[in-house]
N, C-alpha and C. Protein backbone atom coordinates (compact mmCIF):
# COMPACT_ATOMS: atom_id res chain seq x y z
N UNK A 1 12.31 -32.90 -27.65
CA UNK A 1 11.17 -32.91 -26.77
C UNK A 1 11.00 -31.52 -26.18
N UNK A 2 9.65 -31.40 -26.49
CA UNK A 2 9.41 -29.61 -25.78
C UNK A 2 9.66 -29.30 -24.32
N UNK A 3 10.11 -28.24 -23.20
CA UNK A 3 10.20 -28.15 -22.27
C UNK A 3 9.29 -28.38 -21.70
N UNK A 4 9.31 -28.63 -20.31
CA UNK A 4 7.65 -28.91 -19.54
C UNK A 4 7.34 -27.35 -18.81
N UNK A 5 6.46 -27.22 -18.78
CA UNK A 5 6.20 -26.04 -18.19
C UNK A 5 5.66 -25.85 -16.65
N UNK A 6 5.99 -25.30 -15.97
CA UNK A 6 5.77 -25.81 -14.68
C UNK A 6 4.73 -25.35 -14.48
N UNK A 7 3.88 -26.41 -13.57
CA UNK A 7 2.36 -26.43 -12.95
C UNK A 7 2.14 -25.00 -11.84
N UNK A 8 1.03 -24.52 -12.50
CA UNK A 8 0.57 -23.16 -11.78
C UNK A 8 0.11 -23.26 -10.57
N UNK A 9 0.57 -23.52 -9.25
CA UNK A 9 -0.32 -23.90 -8.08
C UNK A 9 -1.31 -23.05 -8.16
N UNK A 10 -2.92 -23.72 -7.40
CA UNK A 10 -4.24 -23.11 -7.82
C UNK A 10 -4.11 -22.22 -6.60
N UNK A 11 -5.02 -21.15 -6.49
CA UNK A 11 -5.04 -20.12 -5.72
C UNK A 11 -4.90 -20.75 -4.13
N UNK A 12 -5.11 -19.94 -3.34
CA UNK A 12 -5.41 -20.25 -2.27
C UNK A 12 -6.79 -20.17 -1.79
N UNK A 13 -7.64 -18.90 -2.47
CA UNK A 13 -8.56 -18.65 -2.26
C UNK A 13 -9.48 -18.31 -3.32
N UNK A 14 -10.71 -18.34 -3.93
CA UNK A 14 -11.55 -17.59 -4.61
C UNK A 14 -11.46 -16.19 -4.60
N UNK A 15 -11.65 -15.74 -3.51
CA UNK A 15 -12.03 -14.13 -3.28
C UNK A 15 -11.32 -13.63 -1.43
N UNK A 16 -11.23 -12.72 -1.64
CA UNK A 16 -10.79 -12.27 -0.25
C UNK A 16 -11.60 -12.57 1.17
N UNK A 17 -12.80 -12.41 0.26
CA UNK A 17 -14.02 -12.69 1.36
C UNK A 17 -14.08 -14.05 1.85
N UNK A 18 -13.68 -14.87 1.06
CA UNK A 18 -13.63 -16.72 1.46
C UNK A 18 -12.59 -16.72 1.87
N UNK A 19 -11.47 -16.15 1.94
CA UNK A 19 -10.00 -16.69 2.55
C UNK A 19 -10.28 -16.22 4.04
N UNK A 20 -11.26 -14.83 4.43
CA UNK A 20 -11.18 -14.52 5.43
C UNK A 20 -12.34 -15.48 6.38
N UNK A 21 -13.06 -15.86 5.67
CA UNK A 21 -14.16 -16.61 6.19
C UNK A 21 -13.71 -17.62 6.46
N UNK A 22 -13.04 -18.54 5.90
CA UNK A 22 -11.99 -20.22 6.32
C UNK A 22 -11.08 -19.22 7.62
N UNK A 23 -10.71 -18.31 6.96
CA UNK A 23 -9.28 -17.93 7.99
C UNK A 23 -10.52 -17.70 9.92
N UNK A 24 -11.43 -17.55 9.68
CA UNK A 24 -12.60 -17.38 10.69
C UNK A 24 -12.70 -18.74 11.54
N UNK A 25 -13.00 -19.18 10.20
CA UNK A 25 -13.73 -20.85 10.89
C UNK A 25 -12.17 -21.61 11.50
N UNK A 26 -11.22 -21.48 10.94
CA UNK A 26 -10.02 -22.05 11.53
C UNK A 26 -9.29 -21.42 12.63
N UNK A 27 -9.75 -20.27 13.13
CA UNK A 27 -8.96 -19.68 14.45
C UNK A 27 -10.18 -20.01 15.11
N UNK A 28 -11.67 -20.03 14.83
CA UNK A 28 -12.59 -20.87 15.94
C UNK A 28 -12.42 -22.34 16.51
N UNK A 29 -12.40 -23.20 15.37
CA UNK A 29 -11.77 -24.38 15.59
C UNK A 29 -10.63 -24.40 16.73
N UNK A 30 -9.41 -23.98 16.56
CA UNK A 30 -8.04 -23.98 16.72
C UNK A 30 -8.64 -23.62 18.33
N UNK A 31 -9.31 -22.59 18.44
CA UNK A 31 -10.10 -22.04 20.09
C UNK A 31 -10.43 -22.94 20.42
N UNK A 32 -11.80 -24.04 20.00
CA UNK A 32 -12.84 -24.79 20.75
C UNK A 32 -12.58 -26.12 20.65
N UNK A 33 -12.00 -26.23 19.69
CA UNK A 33 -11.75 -28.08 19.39
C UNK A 33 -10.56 -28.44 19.50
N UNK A 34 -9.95 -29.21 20.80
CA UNK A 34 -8.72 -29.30 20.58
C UNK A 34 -8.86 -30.46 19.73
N UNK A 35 -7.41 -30.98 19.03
CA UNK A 35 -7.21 -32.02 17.25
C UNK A 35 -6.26 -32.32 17.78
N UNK A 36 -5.66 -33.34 16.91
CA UNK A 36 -4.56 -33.80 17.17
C UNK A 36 -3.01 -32.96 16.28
N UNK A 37 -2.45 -33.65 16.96
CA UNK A 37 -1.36 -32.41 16.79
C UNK A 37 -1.06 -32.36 15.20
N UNK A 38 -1.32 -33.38 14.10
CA UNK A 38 -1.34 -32.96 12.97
C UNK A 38 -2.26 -32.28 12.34
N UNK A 39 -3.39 -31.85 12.85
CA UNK A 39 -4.51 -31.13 12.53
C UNK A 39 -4.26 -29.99 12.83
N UNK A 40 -3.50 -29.49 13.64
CA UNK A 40 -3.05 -28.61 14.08
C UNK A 40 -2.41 -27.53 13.73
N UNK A 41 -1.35 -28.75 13.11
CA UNK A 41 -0.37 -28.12 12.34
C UNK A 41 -0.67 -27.50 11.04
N UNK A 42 -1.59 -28.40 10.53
CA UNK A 42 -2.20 -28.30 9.22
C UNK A 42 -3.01 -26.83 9.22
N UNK A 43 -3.94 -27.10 10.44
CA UNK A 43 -4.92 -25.38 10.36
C UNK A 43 -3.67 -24.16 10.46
N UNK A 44 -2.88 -24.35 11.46
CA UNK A 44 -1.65 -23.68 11.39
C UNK A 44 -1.20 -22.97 9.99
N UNK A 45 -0.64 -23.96 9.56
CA UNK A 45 -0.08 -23.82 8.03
C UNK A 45 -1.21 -23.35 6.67
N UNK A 46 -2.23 -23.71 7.19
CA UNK A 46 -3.34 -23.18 6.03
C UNK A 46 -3.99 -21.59 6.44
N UNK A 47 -3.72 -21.32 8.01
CA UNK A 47 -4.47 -20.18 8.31
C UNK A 47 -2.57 -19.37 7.61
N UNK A 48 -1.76 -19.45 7.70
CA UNK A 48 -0.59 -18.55 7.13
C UNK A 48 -1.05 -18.72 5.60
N UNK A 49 -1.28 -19.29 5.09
CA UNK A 49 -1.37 -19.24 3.49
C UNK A 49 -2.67 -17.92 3.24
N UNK A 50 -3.50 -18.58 4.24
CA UNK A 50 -4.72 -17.56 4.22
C UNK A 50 -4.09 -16.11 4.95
N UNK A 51 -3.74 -15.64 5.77
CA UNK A 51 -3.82 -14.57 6.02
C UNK A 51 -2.19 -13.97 5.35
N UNK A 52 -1.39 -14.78 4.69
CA UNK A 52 -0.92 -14.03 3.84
C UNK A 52 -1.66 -13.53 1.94
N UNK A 53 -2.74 -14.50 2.26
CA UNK A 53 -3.64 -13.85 0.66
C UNK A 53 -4.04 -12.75 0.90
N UNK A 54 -4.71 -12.83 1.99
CA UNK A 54 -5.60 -11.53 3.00
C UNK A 54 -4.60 -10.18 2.58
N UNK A 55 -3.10 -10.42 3.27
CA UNK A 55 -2.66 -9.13 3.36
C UNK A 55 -2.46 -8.92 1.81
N UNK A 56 -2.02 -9.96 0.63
CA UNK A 56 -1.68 -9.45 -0.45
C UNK A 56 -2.97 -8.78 -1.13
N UNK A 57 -4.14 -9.07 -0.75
CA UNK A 57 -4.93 -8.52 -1.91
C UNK A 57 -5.39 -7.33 -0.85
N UNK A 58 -5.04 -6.96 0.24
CA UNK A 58 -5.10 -5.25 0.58
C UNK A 58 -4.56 -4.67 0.59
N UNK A 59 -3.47 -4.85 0.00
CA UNK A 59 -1.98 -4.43 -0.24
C UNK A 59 -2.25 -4.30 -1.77
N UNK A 60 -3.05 -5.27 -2.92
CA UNK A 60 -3.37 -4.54 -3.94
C UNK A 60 -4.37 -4.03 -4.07
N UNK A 61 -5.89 -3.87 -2.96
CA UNK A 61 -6.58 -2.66 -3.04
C UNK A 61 -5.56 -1.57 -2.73
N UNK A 62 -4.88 -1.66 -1.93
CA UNK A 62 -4.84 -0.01 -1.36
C UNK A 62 -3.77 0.73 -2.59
N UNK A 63 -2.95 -0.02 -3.69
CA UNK A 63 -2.18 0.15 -5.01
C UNK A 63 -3.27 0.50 -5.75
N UNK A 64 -4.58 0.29 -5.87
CA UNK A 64 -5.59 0.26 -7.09
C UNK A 64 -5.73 1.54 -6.44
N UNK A 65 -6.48 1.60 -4.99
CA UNK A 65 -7.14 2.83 -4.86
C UNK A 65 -6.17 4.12 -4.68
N UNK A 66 -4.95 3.93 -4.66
CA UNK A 66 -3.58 5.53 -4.94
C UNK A 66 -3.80 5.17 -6.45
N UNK A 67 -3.71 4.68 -6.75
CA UNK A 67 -3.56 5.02 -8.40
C UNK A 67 -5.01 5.34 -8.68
N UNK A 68 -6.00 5.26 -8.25
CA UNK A 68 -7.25 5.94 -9.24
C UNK A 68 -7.18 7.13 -8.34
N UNK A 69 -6.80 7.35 -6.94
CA UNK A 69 -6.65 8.59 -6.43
C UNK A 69 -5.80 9.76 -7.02
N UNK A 70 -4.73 9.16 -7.99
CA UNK A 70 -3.52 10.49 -8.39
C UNK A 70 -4.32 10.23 -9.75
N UNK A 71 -5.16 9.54 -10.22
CA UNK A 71 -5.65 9.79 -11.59
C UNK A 71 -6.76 11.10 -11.78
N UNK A 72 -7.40 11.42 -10.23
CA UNK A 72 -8.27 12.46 -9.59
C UNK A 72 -7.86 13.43 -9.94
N UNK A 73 -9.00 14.35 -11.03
CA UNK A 73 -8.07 16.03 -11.29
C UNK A 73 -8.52 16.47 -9.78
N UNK A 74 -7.51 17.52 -9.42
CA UNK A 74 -7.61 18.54 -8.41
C UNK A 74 -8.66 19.26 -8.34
N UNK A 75 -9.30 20.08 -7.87
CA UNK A 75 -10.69 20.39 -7.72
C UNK A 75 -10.19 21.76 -6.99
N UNK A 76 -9.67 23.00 -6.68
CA UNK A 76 -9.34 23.56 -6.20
C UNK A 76 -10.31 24.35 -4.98
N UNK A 77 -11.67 24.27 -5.58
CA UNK A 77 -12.76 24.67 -4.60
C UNK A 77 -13.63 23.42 -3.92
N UNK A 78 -12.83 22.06 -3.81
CA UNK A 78 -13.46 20.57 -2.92
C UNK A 78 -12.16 20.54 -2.22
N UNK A 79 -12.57 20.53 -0.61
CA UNK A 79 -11.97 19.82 0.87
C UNK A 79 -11.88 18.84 0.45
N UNK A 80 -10.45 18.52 0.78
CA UNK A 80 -10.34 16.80 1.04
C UNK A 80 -11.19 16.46 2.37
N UNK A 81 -11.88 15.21 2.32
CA UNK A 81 -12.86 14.98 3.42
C UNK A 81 -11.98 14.46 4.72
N UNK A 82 -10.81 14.17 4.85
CA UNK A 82 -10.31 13.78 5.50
C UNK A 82 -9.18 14.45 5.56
N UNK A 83 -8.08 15.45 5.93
CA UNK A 83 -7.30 16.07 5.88
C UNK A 83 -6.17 15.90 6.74
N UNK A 84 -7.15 15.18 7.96
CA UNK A 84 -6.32 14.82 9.42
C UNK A 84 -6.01 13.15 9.53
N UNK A 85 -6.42 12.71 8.47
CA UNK A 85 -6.12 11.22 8.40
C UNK A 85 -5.35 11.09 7.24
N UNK A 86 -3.71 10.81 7.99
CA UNK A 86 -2.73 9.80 7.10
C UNK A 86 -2.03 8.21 7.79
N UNK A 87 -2.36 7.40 6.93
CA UNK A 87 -2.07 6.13 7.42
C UNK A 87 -0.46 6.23 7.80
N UNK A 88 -0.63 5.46 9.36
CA UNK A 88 1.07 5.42 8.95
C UNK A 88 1.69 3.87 8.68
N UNK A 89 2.06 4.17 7.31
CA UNK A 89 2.60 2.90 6.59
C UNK A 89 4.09 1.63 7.70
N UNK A 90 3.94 2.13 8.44
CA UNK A 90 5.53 1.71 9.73
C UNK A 90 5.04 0.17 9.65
N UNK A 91 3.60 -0.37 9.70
CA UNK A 91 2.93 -1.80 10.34
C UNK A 91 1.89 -1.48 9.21
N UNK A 92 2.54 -2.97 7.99
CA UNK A 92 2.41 -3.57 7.47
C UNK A 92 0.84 -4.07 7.67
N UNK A 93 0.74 -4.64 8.25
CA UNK A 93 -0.57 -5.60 9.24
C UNK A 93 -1.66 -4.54 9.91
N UNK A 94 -1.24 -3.30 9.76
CA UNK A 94 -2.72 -2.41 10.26
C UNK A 94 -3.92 -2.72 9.48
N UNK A 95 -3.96 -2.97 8.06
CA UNK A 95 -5.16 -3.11 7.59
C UNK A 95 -5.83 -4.45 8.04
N UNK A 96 -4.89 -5.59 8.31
CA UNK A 96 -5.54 -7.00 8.59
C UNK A 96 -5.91 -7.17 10.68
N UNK A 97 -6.89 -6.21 10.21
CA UNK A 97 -7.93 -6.36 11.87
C UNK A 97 -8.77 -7.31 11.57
N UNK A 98 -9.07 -8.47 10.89
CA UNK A 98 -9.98 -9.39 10.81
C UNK A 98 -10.85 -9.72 12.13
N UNK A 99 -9.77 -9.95 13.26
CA UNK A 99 -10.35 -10.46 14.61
C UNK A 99 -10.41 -9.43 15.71
């Protein structure tokens, strides 16, 4: 008998833009409507699924955009437009300002 192959859990989200938009509507909720405490838990546990998609897929823009950046020939007579701006990588969570 062939091995079984284990079931691919489905995304969490479509697109970044819908995880942040649920991740929206569920910290409004969580504000205005109090639920019962299993509803709670549940928005709880679904807003972590969501705002850990959030951080993974800006965590793989910002991998896409260094790598098409070192793919950039040098230009010896073009300013970098920004010279005085370096991220400091210390906090993880700087890019996820959603709120």
């Amino acid at each position: 008998m062939p091995a079984k192959k284990k079931a691919t859990p489905p995304p969490v989200a479509d697109s970044f833009e819908e995880a942040a938009d649920e991740l929206e509507e569920i910290t409004r909720r969580l504000e205005e409507e109090p639920s019962s405490l299993d509803q709670l838990l549940a928005d709880f546990e679904r807003g972590q699924a969501l705002l850990s998609y959030c951080q993974n897929a800006l965590r793989s823009a910002r991998e896409r955009l260094e790598l098409v950046e070192a793919d950039l020939p040098l230009d010896p007579d073009h300013e970098d437009p920004s010279p005085s701006y370096k991220p400091d990588s210390s906090d993880p969570d700087d890019d996820v300002r959603l709120f």
